[in-house]
C-alpha atoms as a PDB file:
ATOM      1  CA  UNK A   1     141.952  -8.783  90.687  1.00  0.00           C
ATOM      2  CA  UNK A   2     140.864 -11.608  92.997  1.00  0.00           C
ATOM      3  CA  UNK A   3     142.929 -11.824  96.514  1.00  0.00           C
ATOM      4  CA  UNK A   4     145.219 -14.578  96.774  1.00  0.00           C
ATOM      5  CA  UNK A   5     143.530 -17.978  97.370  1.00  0.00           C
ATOM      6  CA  UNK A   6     139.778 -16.468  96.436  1.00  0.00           C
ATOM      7  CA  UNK A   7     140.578 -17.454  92.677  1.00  0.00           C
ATOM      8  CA  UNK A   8     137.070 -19.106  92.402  1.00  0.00           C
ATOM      9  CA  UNK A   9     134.392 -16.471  91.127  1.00  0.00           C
ATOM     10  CA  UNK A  10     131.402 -19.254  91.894  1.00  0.00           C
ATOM     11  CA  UNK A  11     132.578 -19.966  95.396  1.00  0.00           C
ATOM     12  CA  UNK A  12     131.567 -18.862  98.178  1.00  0.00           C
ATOM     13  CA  UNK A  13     134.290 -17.502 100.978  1.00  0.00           C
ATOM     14  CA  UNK A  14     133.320 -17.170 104.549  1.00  0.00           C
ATOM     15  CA  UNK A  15     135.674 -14.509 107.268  1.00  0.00           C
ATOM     16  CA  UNK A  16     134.491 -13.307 110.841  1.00  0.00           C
ATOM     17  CA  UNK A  17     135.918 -10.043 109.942  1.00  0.00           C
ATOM     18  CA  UNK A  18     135.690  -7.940 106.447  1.00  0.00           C
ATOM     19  CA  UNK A  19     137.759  -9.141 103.523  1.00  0.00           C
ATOM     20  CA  UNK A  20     139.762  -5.946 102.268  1.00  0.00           C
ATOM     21  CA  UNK A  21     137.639  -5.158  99.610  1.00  0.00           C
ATOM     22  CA  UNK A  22     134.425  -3.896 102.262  1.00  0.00           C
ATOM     23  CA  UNK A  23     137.272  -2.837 105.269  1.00  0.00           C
ATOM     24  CA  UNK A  24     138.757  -0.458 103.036  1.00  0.00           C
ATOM     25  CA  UNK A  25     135.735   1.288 102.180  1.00  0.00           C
ATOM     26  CA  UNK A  26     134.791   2.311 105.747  1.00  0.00           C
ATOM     27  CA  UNK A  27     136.026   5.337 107.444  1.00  0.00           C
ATOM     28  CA  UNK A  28     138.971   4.861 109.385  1.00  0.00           C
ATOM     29  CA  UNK A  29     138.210   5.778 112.981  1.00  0.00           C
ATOM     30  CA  UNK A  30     141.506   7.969 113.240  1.00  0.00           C
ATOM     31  CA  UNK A  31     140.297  10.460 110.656  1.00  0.00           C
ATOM     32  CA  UNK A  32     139.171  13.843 112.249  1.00  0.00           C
ATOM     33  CA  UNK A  33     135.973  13.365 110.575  1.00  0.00           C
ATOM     34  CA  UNK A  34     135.138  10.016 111.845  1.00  0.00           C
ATOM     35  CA  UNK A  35     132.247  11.058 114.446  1.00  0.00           C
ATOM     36  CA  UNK A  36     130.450  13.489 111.893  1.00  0.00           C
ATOM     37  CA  UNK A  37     130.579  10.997 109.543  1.00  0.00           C
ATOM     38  CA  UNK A  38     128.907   8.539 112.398  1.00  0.00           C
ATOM     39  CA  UNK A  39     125.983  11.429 113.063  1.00  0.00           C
ATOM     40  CA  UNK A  40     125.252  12.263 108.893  1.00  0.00           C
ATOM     41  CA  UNK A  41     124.287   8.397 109.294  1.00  0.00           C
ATOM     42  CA  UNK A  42     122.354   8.773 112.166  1.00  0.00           C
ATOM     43  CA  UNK A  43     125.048   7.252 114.191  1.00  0.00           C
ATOM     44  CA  UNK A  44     125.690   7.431 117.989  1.00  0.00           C
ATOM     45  CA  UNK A  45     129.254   8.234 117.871  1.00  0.00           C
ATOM     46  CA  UNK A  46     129.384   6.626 121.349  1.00  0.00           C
ATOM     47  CA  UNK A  47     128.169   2.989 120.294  1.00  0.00           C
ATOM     48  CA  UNK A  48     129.508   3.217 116.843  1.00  0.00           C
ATOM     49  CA  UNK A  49     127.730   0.846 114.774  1.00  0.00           C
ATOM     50  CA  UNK A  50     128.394  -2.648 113.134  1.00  0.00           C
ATOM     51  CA  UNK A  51     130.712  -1.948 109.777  1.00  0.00           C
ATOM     52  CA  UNK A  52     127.776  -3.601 107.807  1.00  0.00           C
ATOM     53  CA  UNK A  53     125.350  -1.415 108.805  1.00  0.00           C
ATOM     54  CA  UNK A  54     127.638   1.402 108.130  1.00  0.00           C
ATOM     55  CA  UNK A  55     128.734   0.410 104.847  1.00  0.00           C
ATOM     56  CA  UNK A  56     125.230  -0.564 104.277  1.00  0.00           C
ATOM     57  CA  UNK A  57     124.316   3.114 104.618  1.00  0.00           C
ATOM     58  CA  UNK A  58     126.590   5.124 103.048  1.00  0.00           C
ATOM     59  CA  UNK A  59     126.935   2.431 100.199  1.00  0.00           C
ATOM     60  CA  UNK A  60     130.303   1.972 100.409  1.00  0.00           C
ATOM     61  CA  UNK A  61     131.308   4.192  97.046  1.00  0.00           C
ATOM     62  CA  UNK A  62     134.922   5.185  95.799  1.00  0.00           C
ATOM     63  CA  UNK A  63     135.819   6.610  93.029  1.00  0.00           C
ATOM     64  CA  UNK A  64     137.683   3.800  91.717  1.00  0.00           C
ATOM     65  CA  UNK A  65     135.103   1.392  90.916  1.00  0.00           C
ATOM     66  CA  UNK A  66     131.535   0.995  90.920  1.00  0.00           C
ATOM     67  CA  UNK A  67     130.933  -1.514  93.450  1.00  0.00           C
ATOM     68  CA  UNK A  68     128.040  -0.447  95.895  1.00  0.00           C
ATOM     69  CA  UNK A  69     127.419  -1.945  99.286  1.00  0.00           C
ATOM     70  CA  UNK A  70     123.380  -1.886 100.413  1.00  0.00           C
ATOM     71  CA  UNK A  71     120.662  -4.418 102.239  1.00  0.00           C
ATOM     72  CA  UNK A  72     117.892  -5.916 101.462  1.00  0.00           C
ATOM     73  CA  UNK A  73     114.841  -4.549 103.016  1.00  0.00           C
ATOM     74  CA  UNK A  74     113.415  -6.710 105.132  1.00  0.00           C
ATOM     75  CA  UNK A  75     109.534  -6.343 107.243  1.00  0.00           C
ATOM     76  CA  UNK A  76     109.924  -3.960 110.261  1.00  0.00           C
ATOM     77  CA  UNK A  77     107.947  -5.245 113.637  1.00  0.00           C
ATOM     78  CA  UNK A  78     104.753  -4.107 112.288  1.00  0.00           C
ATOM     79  CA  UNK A  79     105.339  -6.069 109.019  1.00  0.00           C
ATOM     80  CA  UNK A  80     106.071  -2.855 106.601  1.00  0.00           C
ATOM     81  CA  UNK A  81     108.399  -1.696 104.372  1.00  0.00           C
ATOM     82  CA  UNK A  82     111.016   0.540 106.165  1.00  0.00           C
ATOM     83  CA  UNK A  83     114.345   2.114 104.877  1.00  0.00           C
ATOM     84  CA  UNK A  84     116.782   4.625 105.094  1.00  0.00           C
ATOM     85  CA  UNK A  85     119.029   6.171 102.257  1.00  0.00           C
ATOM     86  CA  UNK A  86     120.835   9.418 101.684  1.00  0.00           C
ATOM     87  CA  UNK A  87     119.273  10.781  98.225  1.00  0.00           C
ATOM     88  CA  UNK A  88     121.071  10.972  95.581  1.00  0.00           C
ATOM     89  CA  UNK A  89     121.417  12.851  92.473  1.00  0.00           C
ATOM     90  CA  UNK A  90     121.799  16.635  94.370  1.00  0.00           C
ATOM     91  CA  UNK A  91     124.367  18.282  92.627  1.00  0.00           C
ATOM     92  CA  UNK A  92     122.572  17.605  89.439  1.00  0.00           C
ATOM     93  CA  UNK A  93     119.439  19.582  90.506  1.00  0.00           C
ATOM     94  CA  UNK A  94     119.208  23.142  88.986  1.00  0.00           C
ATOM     95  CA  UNK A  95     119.398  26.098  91.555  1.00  0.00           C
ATOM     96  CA  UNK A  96     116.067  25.995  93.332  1.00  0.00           C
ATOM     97  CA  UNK A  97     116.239  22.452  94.543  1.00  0.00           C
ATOM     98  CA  UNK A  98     119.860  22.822  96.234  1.00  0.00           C
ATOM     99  CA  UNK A  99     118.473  25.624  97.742  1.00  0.00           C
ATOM    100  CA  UNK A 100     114.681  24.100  98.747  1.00  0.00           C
ATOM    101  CA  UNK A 101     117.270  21.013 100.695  1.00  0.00           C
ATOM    102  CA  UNK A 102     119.131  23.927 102.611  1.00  0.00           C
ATOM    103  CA  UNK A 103     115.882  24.918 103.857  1.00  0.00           C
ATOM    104  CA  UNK A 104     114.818  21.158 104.719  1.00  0.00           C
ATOM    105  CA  UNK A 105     114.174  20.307 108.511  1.00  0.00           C
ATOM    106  CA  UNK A 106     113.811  16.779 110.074  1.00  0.00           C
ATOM    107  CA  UNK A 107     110.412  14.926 109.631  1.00  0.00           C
ATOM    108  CA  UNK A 108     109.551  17.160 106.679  1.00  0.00           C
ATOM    109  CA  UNK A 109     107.177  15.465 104.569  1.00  0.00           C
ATOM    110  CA  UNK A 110     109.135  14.843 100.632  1.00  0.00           C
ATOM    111  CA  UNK A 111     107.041  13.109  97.564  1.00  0.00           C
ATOM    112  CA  UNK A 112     108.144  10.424  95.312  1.00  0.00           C
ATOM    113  CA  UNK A 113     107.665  11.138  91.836  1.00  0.00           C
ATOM    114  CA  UNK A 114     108.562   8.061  89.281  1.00  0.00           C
ATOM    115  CA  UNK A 115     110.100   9.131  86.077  1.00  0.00           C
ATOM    116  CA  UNK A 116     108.766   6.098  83.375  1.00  0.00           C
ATOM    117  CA  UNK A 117     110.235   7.944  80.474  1.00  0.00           C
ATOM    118  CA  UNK A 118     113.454   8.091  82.095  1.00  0.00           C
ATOM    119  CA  UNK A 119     116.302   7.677  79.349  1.00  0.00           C
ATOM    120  CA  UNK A 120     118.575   6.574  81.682  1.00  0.00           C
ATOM    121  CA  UNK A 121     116.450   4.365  84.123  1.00  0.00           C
ATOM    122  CA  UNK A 122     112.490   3.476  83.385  1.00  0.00           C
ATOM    123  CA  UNK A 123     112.461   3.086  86.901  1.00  0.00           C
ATOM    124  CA  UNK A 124     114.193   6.285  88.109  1.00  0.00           C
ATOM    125  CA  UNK A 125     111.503   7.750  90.725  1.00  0.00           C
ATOM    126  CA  UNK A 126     112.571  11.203  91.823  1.00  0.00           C
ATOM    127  CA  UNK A 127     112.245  13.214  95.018  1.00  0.00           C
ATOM    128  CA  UNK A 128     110.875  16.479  95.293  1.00  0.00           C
ATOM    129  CA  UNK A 129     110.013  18.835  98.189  1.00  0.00           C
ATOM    130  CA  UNK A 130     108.289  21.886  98.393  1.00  0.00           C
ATOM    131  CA  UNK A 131     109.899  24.889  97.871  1.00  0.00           C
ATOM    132  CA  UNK A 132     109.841  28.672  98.711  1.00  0.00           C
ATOM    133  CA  UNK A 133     107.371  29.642  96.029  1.00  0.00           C
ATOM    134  CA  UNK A 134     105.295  26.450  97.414  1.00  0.00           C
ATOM    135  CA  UNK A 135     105.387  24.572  94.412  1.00  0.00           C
ATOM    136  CA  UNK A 136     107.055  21.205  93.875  1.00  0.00           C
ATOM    137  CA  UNK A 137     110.679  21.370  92.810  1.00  0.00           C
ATOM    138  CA  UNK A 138     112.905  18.167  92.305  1.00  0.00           C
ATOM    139  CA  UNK A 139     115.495  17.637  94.838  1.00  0.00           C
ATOM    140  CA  UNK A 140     116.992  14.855  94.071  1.00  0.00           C
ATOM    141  CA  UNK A 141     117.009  10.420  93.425  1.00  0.00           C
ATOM    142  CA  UNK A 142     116.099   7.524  95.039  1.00  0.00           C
ATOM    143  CA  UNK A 143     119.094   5.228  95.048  1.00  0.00           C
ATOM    144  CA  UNK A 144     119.197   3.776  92.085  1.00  0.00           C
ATOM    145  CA  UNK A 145     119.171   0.215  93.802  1.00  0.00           C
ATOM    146  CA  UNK A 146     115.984   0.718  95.544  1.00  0.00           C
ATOM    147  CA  UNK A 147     114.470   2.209  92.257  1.00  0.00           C
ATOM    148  CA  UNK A 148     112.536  -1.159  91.364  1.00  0.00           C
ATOM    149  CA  UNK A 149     111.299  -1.823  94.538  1.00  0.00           C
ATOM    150  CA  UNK A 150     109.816   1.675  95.213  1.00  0.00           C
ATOM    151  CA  UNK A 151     108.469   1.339  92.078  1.00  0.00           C
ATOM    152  CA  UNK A 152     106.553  -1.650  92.820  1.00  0.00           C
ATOM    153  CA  UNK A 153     105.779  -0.168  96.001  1.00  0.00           C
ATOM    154  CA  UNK A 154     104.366   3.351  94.295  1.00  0.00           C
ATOM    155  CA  UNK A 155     102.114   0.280  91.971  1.00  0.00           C
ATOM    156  CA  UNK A 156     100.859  -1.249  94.875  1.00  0.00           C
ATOM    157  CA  UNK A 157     100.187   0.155  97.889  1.00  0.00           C
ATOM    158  CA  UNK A 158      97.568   3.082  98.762  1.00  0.00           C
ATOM    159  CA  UNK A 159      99.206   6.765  98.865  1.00  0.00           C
ATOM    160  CA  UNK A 160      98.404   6.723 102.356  1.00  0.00           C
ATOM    161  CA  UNK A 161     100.429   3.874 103.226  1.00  0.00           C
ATOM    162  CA  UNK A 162     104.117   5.446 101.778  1.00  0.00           C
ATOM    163  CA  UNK A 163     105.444   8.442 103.486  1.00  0.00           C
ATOM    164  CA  UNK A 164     109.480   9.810 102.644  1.00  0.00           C
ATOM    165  CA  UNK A 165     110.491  12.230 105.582  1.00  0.00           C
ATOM    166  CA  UNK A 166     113.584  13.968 106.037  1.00  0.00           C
ATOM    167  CA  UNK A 167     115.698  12.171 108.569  1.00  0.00           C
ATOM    168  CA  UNK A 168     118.531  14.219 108.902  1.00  0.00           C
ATOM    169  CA  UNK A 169     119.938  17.573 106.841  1.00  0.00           C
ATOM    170  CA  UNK A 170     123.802  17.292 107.173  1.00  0.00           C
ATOM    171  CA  UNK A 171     124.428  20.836 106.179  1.00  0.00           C
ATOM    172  CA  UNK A 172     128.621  20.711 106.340  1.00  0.00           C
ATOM    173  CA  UNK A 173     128.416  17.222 105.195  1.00  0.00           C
ATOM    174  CA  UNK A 174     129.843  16.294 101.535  1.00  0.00           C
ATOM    175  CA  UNK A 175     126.570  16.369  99.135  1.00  0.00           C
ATOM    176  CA  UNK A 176     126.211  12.593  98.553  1.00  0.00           C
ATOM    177  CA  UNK A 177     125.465  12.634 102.804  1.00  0.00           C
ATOM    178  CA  UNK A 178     123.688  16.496 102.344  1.00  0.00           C
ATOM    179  CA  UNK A 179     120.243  14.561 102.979  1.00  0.00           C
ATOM    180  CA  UNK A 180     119.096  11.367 105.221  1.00  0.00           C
ATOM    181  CA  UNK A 181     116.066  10.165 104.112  1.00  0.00           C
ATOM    182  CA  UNK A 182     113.142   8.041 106.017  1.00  0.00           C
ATOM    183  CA  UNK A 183     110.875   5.952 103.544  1.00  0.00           C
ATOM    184  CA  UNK A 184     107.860   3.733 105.553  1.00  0.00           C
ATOM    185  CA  UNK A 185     105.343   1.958 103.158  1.00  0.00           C
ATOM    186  CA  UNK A 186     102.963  -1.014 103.092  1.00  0.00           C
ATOM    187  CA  UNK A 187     104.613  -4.665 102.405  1.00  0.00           C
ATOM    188  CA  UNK A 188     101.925  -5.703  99.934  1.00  0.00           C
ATOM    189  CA  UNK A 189     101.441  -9.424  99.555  1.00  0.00           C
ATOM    190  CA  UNK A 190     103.941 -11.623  97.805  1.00  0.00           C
ATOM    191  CA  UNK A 191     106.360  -8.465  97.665  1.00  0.00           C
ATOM    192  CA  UNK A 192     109.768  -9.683  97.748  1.00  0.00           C
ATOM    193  CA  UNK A 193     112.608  -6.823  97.571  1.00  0.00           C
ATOM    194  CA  UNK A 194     115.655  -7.006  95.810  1.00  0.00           C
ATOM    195  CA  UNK A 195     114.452  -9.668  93.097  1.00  0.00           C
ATOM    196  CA  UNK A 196     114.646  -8.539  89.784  1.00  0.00           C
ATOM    197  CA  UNK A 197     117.630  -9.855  87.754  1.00  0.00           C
ATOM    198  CA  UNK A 198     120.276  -7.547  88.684  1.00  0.00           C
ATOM    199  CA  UNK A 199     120.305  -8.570  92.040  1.00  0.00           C
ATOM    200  CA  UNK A 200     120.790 -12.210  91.554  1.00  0.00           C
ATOM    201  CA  UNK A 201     123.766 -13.960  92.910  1.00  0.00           C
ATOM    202  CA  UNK A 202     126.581 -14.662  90.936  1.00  0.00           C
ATOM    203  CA  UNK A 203     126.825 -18.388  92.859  1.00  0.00           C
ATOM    204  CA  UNK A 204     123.411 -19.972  91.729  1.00  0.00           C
ATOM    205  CA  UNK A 205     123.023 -22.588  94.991  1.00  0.00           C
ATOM    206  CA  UNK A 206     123.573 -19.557  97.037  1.00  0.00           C
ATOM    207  CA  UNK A 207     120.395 -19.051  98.291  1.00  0.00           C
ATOM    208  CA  UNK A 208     120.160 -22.348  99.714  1.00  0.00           C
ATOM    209  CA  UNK A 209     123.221 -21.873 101.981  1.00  0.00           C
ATOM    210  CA  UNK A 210     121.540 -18.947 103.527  1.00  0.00           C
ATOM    211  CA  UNK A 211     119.992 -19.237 106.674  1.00  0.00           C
END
């Protein structure tokens, strides 16, 4: 249900601080698991960050609805595709990959394995790792809103030029914050993230009011 006096679905509504339906999604900072929750996200707990860029992370998910918070992907200083996501789809994974992410350490090198006869998503690309017997075993997802993009990405830029490392292993965290990945990859030439139909605004003249 629309707040009272944001009746309009094609305006567009403007606040210097989050409208209820983001601040309630965030973490209140009384809760005794506030500064965990800051360092599963990479957080200083000591300069907590902006709410965006928390929400932005963790995707701001209930169980209520199905509204997801994430950003865009923009060029890092050296003009390349850089992102951070905690992977998804871990307590679907049989045995052997909940174990191989207990055994994960930070900057371990992952692979990206697209799944094109996905029934659910032809652009599902999974993650694996490598696991105690040293063969590849599937760990877990991409986020399913990055899914096109890395897609493209896996399509057009040399295997050299993409590398997923493990950020951060959150080992008493819930499982959707378990693992913090690290994806770098090329930005290849007239890339542009987040542009394939689902991502469109609902207010068409949007873009233009962007700065």
């Amino acid at each position: 249900m629309p707040f009272p006096g944001m009746l309009e679905l094609e305006a567009v509504y403007e606040s210097e601080t989050l409208f209820p339906l983001f601040a309630n999604r965030l973490l209140a900072s009384s809760r005794p698991e506030y500064e965990a929750f800051l360092v599963w996200g990479g957080f200083d707990p000591n300069n907590p960050p902006n709410p965006i860029a928390m929400l932005g992370l963790t995707e701001g998910m209930r169980q209520t609805d199905l509204l997801e918070v994430f950003p865009c992907p923009s060029p890092d200083a050296s003009g390349c595709y850089l992102t951070k996501f905690f992977l998804h789809g871990i307590r679907w994974m049989k045995r052997e990959g909940l174990e191989c992410v207990d055994r994960l350490k930070t900057n371990d090198q992952l692979i990206l394995a697209p799944e094109r006869d996905n029934p659910h998503d032809k652009n599902a690309v999974a993650v694996l790792a490598v696991g105690a017997s040293g063969r590849k075993v599937k760990i877990g997802y991409v986020p399913r809103y990055l899914a096109y993009d890395v897609s493209e990405l896996w399509e057009s830029c040399d295997p050299d030029f993409i590398a997923l490392t493990v950020e951060r292993v959150n080992f008493q965290a819930p499982l959707q914050y378990r693992l913090l990945c690290r994806m770098n990859a090329c930005w290849p030439k007239g890339f542009r993230p987040c542009a394939s139909k689902e991502y469109q605004p609902v207010v068409t003249h949007l873009g233009s009011m962007i700065p």
